[in-house]
C-alpha atoms as a PDB file:
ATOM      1  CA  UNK A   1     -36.017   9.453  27.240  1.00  0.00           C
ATOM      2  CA  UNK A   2     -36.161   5.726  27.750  1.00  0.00           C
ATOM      3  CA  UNK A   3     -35.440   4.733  24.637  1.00  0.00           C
ATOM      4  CA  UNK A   4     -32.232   6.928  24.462  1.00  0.00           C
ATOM      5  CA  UNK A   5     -31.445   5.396  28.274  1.00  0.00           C
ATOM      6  CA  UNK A   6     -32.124   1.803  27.120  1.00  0.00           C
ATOM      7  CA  UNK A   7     -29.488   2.379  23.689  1.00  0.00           C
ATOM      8  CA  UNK A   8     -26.760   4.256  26.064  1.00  0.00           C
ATOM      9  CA  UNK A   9     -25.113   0.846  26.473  1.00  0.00           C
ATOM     10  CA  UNK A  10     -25.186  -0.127  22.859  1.00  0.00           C
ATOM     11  CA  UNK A  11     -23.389   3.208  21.692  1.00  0.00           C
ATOM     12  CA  UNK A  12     -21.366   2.899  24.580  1.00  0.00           C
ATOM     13  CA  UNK A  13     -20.517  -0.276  23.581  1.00  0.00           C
ATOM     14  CA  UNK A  14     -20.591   0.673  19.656  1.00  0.00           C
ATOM     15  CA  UNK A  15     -17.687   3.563  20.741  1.00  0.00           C
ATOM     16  CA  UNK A  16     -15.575   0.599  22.423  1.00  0.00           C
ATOM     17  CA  UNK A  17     -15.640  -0.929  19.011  1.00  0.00           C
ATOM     18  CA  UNK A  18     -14.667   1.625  16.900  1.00  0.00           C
ATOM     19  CA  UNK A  19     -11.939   2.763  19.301  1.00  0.00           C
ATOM     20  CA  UNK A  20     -10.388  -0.456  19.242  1.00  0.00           C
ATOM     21  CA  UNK A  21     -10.127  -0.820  15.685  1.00  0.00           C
ATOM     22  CA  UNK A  22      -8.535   2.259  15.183  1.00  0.00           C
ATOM     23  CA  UNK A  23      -6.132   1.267  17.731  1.00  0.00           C
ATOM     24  CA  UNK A  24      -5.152  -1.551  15.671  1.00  0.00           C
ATOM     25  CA  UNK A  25      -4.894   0.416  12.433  1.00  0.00           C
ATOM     26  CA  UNK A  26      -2.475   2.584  14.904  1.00  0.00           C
ATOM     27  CA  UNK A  27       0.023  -0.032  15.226  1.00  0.00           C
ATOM     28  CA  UNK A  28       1.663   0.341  12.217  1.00  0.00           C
ATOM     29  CA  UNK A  29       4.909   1.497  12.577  1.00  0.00           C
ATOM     30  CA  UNK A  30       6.245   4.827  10.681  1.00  0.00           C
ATOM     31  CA  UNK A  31       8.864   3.618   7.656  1.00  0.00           C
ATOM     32  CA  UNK A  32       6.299   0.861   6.850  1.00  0.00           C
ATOM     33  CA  UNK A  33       6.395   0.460   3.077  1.00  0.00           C
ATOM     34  CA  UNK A  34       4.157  -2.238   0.878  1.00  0.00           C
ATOM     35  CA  UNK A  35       3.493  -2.278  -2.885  1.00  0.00           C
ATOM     36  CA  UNK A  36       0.445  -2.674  -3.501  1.00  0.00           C
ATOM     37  CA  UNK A  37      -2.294  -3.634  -6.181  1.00  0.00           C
ATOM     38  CA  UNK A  38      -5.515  -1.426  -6.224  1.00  0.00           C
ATOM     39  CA  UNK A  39      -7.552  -2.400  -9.262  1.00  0.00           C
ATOM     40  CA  UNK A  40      -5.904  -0.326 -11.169  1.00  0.00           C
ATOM     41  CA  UNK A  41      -2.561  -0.592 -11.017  1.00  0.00           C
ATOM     42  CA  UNK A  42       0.541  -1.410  -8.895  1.00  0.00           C
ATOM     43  CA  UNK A  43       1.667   1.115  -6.017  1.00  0.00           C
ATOM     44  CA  UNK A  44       3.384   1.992  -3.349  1.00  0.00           C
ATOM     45  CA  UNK A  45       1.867   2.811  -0.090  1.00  0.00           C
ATOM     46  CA  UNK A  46       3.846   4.055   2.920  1.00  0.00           C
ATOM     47  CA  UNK A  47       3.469   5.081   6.585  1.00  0.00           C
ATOM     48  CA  UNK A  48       4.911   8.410   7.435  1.00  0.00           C
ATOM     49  CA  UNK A  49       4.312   8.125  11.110  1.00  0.00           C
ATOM     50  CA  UNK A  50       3.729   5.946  13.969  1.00  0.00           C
ATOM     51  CA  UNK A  51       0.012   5.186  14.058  1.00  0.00           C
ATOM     52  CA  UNK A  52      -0.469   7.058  10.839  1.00  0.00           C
ATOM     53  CA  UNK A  53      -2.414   6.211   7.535  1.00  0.00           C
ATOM     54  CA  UNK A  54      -1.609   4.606   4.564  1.00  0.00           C
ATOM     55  CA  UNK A  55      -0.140   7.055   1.435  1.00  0.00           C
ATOM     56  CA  UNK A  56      -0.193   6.077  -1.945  1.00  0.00           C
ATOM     57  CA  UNK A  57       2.404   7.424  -3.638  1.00  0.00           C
ATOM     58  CA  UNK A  58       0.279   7.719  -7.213  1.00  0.00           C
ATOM     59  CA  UNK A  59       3.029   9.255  -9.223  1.00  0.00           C
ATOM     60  CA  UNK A  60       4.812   6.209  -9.117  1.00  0.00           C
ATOM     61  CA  UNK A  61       3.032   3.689 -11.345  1.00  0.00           C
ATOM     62  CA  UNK A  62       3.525  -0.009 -11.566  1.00  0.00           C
ATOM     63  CA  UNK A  63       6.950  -0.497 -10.326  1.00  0.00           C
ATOM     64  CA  UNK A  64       9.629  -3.398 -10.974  1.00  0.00           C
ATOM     65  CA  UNK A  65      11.012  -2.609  -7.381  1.00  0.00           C
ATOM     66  CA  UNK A  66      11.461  -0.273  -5.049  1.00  0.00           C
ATOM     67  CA  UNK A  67      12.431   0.939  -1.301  1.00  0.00           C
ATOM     68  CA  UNK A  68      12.807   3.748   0.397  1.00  0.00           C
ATOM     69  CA  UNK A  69      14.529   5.435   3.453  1.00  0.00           C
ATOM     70  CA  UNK A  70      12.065   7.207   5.319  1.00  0.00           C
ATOM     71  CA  UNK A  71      14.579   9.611   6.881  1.00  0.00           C
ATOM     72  CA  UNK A  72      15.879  11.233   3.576  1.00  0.00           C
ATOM     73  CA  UNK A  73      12.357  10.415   2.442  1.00  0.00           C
ATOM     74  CA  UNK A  74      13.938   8.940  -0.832  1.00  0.00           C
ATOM     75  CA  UNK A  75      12.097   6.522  -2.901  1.00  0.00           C
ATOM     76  CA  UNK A  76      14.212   4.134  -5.573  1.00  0.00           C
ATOM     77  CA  UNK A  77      12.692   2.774  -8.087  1.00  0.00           C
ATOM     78  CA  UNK A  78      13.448   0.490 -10.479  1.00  0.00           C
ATOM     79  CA  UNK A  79      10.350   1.142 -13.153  1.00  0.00           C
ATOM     80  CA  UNK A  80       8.642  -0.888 -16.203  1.00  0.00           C
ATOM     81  CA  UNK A  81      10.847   0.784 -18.635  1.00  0.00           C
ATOM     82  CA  UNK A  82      14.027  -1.168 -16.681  1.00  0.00           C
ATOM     83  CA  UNK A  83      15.393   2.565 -15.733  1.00  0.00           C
ATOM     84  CA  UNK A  84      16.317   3.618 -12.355  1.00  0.00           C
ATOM     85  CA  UNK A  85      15.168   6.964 -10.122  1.00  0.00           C
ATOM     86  CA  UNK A  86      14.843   8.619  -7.294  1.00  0.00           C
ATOM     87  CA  UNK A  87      11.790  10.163  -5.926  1.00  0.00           C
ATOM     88  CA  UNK A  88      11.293  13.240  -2.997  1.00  0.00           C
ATOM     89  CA  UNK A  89       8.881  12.544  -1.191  1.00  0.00           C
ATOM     90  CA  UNK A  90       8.092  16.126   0.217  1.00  0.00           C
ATOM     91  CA  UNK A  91       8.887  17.794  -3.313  1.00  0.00           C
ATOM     92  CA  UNK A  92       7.368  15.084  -5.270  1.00  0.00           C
ATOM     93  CA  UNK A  93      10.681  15.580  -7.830  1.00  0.00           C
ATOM     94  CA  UNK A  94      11.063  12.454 -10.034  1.00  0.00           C
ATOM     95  CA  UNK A  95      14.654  12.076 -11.035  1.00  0.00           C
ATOM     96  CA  UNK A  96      16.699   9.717 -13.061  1.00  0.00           C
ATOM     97  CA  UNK A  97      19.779   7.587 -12.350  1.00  0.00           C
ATOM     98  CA  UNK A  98      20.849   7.149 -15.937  1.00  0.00           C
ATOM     99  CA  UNK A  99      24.443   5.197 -14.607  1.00  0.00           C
ATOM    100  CA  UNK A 100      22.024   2.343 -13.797  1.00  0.00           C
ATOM    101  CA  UNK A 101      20.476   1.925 -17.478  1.00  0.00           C
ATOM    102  CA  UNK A 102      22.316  -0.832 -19.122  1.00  0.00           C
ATOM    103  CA  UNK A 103      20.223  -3.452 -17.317  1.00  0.00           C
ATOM    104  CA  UNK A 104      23.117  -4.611 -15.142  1.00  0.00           C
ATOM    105  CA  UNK A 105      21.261  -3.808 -11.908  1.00  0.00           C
ATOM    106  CA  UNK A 106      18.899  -5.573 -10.068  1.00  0.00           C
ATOM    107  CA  UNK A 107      17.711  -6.116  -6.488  1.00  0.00           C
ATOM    108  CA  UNK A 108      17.921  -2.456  -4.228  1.00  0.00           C
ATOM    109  CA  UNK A 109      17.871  -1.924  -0.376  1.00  0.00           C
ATOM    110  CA  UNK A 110      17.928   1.661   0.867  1.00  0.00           C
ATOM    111  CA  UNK A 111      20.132   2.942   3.540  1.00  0.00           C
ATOM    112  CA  UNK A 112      20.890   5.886   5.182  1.00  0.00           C
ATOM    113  CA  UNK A 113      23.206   7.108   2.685  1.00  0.00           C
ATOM    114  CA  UNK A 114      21.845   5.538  -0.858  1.00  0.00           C
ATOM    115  CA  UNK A 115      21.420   2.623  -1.391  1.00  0.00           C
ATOM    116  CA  UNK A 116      22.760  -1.013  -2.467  1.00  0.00           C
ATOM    117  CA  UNK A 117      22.050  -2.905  -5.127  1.00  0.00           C
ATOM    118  CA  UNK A 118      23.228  -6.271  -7.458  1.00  0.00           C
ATOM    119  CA  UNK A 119      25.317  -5.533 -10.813  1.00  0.00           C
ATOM    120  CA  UNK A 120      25.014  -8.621 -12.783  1.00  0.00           C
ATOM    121  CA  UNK A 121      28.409  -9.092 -14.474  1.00  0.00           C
ATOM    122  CA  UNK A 122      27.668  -9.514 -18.164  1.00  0.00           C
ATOM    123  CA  UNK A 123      23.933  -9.058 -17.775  1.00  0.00           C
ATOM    124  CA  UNK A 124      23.703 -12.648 -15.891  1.00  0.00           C
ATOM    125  CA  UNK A 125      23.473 -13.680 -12.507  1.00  0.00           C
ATOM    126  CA  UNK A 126      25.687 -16.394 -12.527  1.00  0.00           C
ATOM    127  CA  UNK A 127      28.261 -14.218 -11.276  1.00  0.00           C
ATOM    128  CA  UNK A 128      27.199 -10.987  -9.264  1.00  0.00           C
ATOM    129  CA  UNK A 129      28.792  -7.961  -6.817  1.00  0.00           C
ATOM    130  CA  UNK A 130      27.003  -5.878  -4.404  1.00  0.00           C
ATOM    131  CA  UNK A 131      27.550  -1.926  -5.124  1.00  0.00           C
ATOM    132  CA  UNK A 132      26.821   0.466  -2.908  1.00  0.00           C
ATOM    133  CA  UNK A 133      25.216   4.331  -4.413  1.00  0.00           C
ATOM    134  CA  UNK A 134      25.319   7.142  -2.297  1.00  0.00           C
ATOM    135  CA  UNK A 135      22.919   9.960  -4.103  1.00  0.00           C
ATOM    136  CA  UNK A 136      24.275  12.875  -2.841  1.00  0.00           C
ATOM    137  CA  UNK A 137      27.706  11.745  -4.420  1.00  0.00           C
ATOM    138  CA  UNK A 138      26.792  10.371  -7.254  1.00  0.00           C
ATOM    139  CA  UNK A 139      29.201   7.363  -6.205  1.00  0.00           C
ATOM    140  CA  UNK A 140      29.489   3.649  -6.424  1.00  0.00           C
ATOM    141  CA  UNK A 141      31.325   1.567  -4.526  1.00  0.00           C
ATOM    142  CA  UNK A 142      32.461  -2.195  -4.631  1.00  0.00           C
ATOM    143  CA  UNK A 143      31.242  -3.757  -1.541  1.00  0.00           C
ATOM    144  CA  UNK A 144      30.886  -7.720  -1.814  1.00  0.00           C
ATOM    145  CA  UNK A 145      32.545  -9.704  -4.961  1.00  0.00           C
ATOM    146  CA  UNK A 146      32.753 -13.033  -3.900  1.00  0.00           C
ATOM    147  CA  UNK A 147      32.631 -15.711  -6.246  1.00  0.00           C
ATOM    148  CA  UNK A 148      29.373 -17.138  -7.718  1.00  0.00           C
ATOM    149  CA  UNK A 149      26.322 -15.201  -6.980  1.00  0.00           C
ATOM    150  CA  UNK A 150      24.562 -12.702  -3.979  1.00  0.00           C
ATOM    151  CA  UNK A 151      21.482 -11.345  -3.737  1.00  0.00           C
ATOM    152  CA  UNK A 152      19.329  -9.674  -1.019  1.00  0.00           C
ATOM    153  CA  UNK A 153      22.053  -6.965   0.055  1.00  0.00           C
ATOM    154  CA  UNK A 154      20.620  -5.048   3.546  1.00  0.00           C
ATOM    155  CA  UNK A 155      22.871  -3.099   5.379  1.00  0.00           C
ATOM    156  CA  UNK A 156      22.878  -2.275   8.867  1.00  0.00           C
ATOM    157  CA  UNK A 157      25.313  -0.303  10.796  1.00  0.00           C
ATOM    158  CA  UNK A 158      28.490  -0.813   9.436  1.00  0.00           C
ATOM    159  CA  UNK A 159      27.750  -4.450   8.274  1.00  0.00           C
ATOM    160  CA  UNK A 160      26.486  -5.697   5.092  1.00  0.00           C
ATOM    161  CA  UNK A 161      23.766  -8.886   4.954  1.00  0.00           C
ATOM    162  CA  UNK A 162      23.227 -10.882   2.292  1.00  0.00           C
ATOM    163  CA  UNK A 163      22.325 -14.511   0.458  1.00  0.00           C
ATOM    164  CA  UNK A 164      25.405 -16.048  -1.274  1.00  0.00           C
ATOM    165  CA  UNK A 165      24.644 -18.762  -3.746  1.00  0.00           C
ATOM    166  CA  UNK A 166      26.761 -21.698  -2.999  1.00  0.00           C
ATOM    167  CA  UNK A 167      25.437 -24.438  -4.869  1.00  0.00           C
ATOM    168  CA  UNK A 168      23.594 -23.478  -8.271  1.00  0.00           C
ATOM    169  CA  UNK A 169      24.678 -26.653 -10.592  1.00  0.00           C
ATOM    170  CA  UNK A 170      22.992 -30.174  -9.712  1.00  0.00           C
ATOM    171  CA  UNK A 171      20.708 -28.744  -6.471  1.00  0.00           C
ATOM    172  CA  UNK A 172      17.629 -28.939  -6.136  1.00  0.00           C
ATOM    173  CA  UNK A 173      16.559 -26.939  -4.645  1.00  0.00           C
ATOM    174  CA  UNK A 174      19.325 -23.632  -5.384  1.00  0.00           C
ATOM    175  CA  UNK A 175      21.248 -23.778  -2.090  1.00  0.00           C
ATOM    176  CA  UNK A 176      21.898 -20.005  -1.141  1.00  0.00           C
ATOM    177  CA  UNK A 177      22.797 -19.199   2.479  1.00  0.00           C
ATOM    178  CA  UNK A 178      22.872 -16.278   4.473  1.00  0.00           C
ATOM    179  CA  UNK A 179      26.059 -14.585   5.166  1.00  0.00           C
ATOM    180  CA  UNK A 180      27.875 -11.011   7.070  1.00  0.00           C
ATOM    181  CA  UNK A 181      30.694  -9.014   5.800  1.00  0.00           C
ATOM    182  CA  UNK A 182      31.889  -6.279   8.188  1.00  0.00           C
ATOM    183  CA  UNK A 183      32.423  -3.314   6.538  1.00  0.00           C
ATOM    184  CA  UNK A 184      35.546  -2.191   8.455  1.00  0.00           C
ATOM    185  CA  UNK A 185      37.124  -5.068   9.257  1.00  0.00           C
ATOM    186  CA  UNK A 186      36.136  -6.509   5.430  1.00  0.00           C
ATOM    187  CA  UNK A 187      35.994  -9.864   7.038  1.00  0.00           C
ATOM    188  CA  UNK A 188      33.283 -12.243   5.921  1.00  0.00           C
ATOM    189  CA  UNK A 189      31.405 -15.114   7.611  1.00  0.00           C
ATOM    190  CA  UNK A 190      28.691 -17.544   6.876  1.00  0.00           C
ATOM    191  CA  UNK A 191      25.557 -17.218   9.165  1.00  0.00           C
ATOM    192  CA  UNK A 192      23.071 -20.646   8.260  1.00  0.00           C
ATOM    193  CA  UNK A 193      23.417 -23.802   6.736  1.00  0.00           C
ATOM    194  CA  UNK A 194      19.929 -24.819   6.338  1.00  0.00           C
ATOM    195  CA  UNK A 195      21.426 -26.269   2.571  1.00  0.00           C
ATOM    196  CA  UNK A 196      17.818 -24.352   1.042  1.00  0.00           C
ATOM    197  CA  UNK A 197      17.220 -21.015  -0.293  1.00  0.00           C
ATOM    198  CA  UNK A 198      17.178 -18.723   2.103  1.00  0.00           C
ATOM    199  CA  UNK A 199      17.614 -14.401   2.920  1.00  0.00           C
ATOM    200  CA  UNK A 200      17.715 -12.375   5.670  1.00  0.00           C
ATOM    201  CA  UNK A 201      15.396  -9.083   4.851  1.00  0.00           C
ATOM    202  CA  UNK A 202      15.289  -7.467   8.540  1.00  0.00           C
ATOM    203  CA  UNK A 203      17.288  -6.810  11.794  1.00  0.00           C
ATOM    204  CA  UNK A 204      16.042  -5.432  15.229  1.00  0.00           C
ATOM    205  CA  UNK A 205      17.577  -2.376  16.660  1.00  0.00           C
ATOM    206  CA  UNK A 206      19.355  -4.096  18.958  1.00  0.00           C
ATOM    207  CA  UNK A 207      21.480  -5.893  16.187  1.00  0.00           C
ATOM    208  CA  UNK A 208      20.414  -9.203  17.814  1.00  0.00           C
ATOM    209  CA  UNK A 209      18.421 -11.021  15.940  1.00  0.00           C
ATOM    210  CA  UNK A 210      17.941 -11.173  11.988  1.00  0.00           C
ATOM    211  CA  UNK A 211      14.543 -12.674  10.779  1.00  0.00           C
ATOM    212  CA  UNK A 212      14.725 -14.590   7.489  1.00  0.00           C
ATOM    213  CA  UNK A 213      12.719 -16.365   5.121  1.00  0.00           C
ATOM    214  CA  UNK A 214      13.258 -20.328   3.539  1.00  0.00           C
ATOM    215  CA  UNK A 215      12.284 -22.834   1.537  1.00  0.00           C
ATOM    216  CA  UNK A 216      13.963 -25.390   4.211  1.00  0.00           C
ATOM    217  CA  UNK A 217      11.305 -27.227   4.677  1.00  0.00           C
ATOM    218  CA  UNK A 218       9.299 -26.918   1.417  1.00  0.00           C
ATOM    219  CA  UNK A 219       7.055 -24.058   1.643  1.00  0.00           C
ATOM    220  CA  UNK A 220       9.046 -20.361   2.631  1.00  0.00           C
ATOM    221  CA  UNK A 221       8.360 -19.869   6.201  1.00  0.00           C
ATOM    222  CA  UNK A 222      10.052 -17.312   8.185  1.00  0.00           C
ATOM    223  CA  UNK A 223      12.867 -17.898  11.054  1.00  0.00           C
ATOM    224  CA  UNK A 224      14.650 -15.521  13.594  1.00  0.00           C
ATOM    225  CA  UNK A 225      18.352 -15.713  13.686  1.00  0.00           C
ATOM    226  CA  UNK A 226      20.019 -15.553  16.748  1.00  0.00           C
ATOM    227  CA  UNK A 227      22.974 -13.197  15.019  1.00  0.00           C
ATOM    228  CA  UNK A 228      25.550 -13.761  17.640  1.00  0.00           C
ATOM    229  CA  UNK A 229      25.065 -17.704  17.781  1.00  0.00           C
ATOM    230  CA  UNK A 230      23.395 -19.086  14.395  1.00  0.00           C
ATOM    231  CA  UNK A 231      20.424 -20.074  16.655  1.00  0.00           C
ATOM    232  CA  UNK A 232      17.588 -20.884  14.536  1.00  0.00           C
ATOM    233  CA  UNK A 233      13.995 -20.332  15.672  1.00  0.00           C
ATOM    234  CA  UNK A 234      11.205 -21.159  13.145  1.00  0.00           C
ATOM    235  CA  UNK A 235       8.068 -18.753  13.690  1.00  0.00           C
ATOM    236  CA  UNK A 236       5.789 -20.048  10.697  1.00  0.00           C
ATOM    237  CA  UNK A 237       4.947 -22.983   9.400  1.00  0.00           C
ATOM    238  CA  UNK A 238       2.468 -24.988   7.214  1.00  0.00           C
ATOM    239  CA  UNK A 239       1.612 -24.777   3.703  1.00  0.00           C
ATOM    240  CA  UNK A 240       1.670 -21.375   3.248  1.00  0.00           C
ATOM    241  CA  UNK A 241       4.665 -18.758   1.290  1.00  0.00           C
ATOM    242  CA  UNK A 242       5.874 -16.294   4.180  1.00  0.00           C
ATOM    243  CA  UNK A 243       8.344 -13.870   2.748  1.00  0.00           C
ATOM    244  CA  UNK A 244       9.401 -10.102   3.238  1.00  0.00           C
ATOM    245  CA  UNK A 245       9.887 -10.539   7.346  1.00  0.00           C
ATOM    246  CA  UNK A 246      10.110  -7.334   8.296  1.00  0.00           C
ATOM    247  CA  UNK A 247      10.437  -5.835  12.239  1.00  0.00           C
ATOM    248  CA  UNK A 248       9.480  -2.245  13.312  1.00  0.00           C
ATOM    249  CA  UNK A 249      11.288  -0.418  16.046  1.00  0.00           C
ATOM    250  CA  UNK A 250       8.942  -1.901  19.008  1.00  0.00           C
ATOM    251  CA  UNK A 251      10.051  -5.434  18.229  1.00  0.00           C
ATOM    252  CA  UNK A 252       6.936  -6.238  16.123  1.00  0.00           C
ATOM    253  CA  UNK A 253       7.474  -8.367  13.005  1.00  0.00           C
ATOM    254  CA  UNK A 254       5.186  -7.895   9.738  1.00  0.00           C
ATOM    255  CA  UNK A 255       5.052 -10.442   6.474  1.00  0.00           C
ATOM    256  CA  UNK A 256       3.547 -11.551   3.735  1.00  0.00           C
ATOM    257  CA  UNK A 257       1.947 -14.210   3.670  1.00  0.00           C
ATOM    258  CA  UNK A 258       0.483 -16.086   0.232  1.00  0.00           C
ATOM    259  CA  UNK A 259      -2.301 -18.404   0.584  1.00  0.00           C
ATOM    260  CA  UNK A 260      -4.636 -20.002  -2.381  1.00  0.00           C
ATOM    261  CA  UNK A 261      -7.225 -17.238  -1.100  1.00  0.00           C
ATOM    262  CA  UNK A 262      -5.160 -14.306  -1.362  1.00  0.00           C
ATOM    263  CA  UNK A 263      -2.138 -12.694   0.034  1.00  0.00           C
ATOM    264  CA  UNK A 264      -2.476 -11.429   3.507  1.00  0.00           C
ATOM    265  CA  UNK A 265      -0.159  -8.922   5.449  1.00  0.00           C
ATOM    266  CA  UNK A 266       0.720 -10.081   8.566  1.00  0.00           C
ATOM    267  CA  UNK A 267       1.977  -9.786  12.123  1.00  0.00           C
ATOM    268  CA  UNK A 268       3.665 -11.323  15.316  1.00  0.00           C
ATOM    269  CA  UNK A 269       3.744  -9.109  17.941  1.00  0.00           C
ATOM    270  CA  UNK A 270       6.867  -8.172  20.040  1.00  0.00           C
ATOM    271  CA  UNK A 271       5.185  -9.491  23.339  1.00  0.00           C
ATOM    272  CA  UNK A 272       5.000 -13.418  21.476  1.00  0.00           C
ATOM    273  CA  UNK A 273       8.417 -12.803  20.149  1.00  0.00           C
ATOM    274  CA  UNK A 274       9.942 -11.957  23.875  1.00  0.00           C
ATOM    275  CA  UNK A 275       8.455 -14.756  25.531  1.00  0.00           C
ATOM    276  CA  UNK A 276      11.441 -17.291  26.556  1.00  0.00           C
ATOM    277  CA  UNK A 277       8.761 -19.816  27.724  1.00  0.00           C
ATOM    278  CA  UNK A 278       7.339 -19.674  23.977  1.00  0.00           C
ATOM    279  CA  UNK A 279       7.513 -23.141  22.214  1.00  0.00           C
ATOM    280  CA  UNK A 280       8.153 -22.485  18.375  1.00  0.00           C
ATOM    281  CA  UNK A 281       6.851 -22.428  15.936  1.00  0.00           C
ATOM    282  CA  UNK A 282       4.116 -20.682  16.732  1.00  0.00           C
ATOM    283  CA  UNK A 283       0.233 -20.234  15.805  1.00  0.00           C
ATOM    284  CA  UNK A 284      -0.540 -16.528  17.052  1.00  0.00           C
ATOM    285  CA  UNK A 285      -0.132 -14.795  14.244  1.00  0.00           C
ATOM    286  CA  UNK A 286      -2.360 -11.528  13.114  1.00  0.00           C
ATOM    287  CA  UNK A 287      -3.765 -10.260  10.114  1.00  0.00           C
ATOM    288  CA  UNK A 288      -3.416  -6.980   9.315  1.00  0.00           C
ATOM    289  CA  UNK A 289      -6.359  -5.049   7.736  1.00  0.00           C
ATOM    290  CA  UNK A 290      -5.369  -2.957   4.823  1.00  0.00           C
ATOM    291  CA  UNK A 291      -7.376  -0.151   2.946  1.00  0.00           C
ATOM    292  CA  UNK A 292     -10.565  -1.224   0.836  1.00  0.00           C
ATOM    293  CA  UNK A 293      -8.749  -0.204  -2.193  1.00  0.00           C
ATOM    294  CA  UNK A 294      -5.860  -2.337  -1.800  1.00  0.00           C
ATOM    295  CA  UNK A 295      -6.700  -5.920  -3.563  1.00  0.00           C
ATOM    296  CA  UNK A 296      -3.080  -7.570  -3.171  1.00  0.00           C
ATOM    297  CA  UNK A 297       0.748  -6.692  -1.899  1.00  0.00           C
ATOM    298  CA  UNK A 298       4.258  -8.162  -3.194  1.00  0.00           C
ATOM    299  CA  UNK A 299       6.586  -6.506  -1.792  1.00  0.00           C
ATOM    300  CA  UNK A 300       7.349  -5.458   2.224  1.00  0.00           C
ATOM    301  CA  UNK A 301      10.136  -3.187   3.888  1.00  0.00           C
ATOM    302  CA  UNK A 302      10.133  -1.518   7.046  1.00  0.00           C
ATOM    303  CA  UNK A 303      12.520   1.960   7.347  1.00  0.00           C
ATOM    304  CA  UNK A 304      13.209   2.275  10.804  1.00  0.00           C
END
């Protein structure tokens, strides 16, 4: 009986432990989507709910790209084999886009109603449009041909993001800025000159704020983007690759990050971000444990 009294605080303290790390596994958001290197091969792994568990999705095998809506629960992939598909997630039903074949395509984001994606005109990126699929259609539409290139296409609402190469001949480095189109209006605008190469991956709820990654200053770190203004606030910096920034519906941003010891996912919380008194760029940022299996990511999206 003493012994057990004399270990009550250790258990006690033993249950504290374990209930805060689960907690932390709980904050991942639900539409959270990495790919993902096991051992064996390449993967994606998703969260289906807030607070839930990582899923491998193991019928889809070393990838070229993908993303995913998590409200449709469709999965596009661009595969090995340079083919397009779409996968169910709930009936597990592989199917293929053969209109995307010719290997003119490149470069998906998901949406609500398809997805968008790059056609390379003649095969090469020198000159590109952004084409939008919806899969319950079967249709593509011309959204963005402006002249040179664009790449990164994310949609939100009814405007379109992306990174418009404006400098590709005698720059070094590429100079590719971030730009808006509204969809209804059709009227285009330019959102950074940082004169680097630069792409905006994610937007908060709110439509406020974008958060991009750039090479401005050597390594890619990532920035928010006051949308409204052009206001630039650097989050990361150092010698380190930060790509993929990604928020979640609570305001928390996730990334990659690359270091010469590995590749790390991590995260700024929404409480650092909201902070008007916060000088950036700033030093608080988390890693993320992932699942035992999981050796190394490359690729970040969050569905919200």
């Amino acid at each position: 009986m003493t012994v057990f009294m004399k270990s009550m605080p250790i258990i006690i303290c033993l249950l504290f432990y374990f209930s805060i790390s689960k907690s932390a596994v709980a904050s991942l958001p639900n539409g959270m989507l990495i790919i993902a290197h096991n051992g064996v091969g390449w993967y994606p792994y998703i969260i289906q709910e807030d607070g839930g568990e990582w899923t491998k999705i193991g019928e889809i095998e070393n990838p070229t790209h993908l993303t995913w809506n998590r409200l449709s629960e469709n999965i596009y992939i661009k595969g090995n084999d340079t083919k397009y598909y779409v996968y169910k997630i709930k009936s597990k039903e592989l199917t293929h886009l053969p209109m995307f074949d010719d290997g003119s395509y490149t470069q998906m984001r998901a949406h609500n109603d398809g997805v968008v994606l790059i056609e390379l005109e003649n095969g090469k990126s020198s000159n590109t449009k952004i084409q939008s699929y919806t899969h319950n259609e079967s249709k593509l539409e011309n959204l963005v041909r402006q002249a040179s290139s664009q790449f990164h296409p994310y949609i939100y609402n009814n405007k379109i993001f992306y990174a418009h190469v404006s400098c590709r001949l005698d720059c070094d480095p590429i100079i590719q800025e971030v730009w808006l189109k509204n969809l209804t209006t059709e009227k285009a605008k330019q959102l950074t000159l940082l004169n680097a190469t630069s792409y905006l991956h994610s937007i908060d709820l709110e439509g406020r704020y974008g958060f991009i990654s750039s090479n401005t200053y050597g390594y890619y770190h990532i920035a928010r983007l006051e949308l409204s203004t052009g206001k630039l606030n650097w989050l990361t910096a150092g010698q380190v690759t930060d790509s993929y920034p990604s928020v979640s519906k609570n305001g928390n941003l996730y990334f990659v990050r690359r270091l010469p010891s590995g590749i790390n996912l991590m995260k700024i919380s929404h409480k650092i971000l909201s902070n008007k008194k916060l000088e950036l760029p700033i030093d608080e940022t988390k890693t993320i444990a992932l699942p035992e299996d999981i050796q190394k990511i490359r690729y970040l999206e969050i569905s919200n």
